[in-house]
Protein backbone atom coordinates (compact mmCIF):
# COMPACT_ATOMS: atom_id res chain seq x y z
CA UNK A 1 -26.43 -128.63 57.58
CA UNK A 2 -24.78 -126.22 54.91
CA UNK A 3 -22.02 -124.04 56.69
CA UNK A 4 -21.64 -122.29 53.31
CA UNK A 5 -24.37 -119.79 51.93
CA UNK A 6 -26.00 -121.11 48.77
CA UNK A 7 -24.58 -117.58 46.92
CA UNK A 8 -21.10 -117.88 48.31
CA UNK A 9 -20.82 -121.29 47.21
CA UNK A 10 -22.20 -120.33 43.70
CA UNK A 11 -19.58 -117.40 43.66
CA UNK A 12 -16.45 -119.95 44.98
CA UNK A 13 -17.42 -122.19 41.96
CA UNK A 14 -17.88 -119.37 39.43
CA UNK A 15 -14.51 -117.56 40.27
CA UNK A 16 -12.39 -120.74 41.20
CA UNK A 17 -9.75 -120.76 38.93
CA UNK A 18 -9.20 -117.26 40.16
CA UNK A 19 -9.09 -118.05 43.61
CA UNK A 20 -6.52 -120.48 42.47
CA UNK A 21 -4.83 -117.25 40.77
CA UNK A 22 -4.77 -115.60 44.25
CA UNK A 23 -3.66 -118.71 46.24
CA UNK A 24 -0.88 -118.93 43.92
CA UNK A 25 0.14 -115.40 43.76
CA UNK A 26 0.47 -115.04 47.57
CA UNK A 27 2.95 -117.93 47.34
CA UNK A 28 5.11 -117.12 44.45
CA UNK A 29 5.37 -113.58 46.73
CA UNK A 30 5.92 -114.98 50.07
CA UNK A 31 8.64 -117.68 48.28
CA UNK A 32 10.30 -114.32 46.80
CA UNK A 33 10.31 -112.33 50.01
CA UNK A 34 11.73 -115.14 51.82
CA UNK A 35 14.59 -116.29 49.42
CA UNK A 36 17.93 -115.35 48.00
CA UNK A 37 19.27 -115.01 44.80
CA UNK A 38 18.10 -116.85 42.13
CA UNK A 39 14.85 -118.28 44.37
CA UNK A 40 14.00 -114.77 44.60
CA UNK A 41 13.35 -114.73 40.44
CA UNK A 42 11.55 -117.88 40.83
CA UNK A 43 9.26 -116.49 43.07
CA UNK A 44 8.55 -113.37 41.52
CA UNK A 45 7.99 -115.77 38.37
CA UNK A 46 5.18 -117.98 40.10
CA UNK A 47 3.22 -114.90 41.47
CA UNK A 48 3.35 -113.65 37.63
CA UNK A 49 1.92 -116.84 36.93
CA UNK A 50 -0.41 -116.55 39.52
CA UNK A 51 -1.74 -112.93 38.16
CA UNK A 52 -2.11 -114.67 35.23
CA UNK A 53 -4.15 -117.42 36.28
CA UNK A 54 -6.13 -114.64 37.97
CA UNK A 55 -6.95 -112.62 34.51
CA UNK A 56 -7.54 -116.19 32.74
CA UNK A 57 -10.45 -117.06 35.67
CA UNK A 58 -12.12 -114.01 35.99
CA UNK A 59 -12.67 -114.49 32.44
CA UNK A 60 -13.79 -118.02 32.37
CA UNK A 61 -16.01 -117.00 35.81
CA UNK A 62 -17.78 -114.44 33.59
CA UNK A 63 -18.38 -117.30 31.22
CA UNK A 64 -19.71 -119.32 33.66
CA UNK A 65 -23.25 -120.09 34.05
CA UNK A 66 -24.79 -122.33 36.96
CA UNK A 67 -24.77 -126.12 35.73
CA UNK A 68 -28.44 -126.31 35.97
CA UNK A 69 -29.62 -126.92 32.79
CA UNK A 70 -30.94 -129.22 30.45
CA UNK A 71 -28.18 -131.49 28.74
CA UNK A 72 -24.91 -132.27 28.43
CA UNK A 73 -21.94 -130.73 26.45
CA UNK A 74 -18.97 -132.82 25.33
CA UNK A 75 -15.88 -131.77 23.75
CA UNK A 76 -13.59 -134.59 21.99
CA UNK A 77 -10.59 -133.68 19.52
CA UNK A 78 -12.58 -130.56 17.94
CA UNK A 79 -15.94 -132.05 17.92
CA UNK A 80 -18.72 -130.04 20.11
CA UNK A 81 -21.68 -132.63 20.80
CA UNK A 82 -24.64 -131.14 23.04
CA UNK A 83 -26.65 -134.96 24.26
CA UNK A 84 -29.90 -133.12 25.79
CA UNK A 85 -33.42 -134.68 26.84
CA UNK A 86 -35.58 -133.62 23.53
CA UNK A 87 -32.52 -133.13 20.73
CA UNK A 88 -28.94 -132.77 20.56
CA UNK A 89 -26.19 -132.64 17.93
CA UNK A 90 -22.83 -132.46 17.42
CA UNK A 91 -20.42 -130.21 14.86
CA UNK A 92 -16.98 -129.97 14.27
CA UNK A 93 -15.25 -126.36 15.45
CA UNK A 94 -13.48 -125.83 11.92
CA UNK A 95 -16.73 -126.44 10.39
CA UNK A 96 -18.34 -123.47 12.18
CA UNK A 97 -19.54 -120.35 10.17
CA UNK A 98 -21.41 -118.27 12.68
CA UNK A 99 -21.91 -118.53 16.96
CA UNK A 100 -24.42 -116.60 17.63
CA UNK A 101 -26.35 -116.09 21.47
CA UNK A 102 -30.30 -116.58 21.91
CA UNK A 103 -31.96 -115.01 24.46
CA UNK A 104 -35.13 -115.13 22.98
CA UNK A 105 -36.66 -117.82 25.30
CA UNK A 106 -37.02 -117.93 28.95
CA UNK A 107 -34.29 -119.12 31.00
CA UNK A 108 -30.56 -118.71 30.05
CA UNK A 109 -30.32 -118.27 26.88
CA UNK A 110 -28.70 -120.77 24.30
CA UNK A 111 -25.62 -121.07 21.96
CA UNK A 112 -26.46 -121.53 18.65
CA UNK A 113 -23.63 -122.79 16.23
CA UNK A 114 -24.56 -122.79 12.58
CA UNK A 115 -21.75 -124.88 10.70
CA UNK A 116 -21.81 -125.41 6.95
CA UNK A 117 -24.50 -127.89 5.52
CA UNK A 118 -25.68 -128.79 9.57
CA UNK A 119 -28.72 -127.80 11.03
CA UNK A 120 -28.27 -125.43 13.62
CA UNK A 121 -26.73 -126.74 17.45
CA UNK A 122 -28.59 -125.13 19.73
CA UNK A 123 -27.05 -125.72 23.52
CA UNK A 124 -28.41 -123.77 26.58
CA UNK A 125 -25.70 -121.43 28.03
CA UNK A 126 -26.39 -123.93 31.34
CA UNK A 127 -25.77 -126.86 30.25
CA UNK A 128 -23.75 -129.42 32.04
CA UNK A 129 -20.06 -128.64 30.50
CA UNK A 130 -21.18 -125.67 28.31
CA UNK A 131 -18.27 -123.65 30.48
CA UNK A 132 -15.47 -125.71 28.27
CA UNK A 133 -17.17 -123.79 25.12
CA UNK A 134 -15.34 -120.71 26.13
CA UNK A 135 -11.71 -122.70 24.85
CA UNK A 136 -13.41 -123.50 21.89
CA UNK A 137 -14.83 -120.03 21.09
CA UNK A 138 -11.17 -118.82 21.64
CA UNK A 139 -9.74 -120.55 19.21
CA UNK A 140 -11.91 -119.41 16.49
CA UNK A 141 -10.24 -117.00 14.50
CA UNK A 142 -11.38 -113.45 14.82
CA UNK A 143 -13.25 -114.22 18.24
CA UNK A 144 -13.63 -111.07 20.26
CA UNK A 145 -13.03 -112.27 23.90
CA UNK A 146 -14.58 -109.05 25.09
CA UNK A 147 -17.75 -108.87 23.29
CA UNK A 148 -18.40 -112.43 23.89
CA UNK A 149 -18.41 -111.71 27.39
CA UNK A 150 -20.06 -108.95 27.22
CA UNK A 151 -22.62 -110.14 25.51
CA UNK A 152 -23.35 -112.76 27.48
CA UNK A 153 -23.28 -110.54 30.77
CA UNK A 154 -26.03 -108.63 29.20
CA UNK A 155 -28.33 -111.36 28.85
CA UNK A 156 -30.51 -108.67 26.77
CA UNK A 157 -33.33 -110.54 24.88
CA UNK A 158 -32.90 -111.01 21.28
CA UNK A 159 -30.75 -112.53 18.94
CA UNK A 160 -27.26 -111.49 18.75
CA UNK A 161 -24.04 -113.01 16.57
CA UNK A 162 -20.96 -112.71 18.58
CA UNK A 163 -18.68 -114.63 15.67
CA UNK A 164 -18.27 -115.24 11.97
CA UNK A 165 -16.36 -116.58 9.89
CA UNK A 166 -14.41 -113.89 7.82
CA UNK A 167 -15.28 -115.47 4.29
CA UNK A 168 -18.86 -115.99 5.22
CA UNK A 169 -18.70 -111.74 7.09
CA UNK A 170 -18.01 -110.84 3.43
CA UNK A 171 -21.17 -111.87 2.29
C-alpha cells in the first residue's frame, strides 16, 4: 500500500536537494531568532546557505529526468562512461568539443557528446545516473546554465547544440 501519490513522490525526488534547501533555511532562521550575539550571525549564515542550496536544487531538479531508462552513466576522475544494453562508450570531459541534445527519437531524448577523434556518446537523458552530467556540463567552459536547462525543458524535437568548444565555435 503506497501512502504517497506516484506524482508526489516523483516531484519529492526531482526537487530534493531543494527541499533540503528549505529544511535548512527554516533552521539557520529559527537558530538566529532564538540566539544572541554571535549565534545570531551563525544563524543568519546557515539559512544563506540554505537559500543557496535551494537555487543549486531547483536547478539540478530541472535537470532531472525520471531514472527509467536504458543504461547506466558513470562518472570517475573526468571520464563519462554510458554501459547501456545495445552500446555504450566512454570519453574524457576535456576531450569534449560539442554536447549537443537529441530529441529526434521517441522517448527522452539523448545526450550526445562528440569528443575529438571518438565516435559520438550517445546517453538517453534517463539514464540511470545521467543527473550527475549536469556537474560535468558545468564545468565546461563557456556552458550556459540557462540554455541548457532550457533546452532541455523544451523537449522540442530536433537536434539542438547547447555547448562548444570555443576553438572548434570558430570554425
Amino acid at each position: 500500500m503506497e501512502f504517497i501519490r506516484p506524482e508526489i513522490r516523483q516531484f519529492i525526488w526531482r526537487y530534493s536537494d531543494a527541499l533540503v534547501g528549505v529544511v535548512v533555511s527554516i533552521f539557520g532562521v529559527g537558530w538566529a531568532l532564538s540566539s544572541v550575539g554571535f549565534m545570531v550571525t551563525l544563524g543568519y549564515a546557515v539559512s544563506i546557505a540554505g537559500a543557496l542550496l535551494i537555487f543549486a536544487g531547483i536547478q539540478r531538479g530541472r535537470f532531472k529526468a525520471d531514472p527509467n531508462g536504458a543504461g547506466v552513466v558513470s562518472i570517475d576522475e573526468g571520464q563519462v562512461t554510458y554501459f547501456g544494453p545495445f552500446d555504450g562508450g566512454s570519453v574524457h570531459v576535456d576531450d569534449l568539443m560539442q554536447v549537443d541534445i537529441d530529441h529526434s527519437e521517441q522517448g527522452e531524448g539523448a545526450w550526445l557528446l562528440l569528443a575529438d577523434g571518438a565516435e559520438p556518446l550517445r546517453i538517453p537523458m534517463n539514464a540511470i545516473g545521467a543527473d550527475a552530467l549536469f556537474d560535468v556540463f558545468n564545468s565546461l567552459d563557456g556552458m550556459r546554465t540557462s540554455q541548457l536547462l532550457s533546452e532541455v525543458e523544451r523537449g522540442a524535437g530536433g537536434h539542438v547544440i547547447v555547448w562548444r568548444q570555443k576553438a572548434m565555435a570558430l570554425d
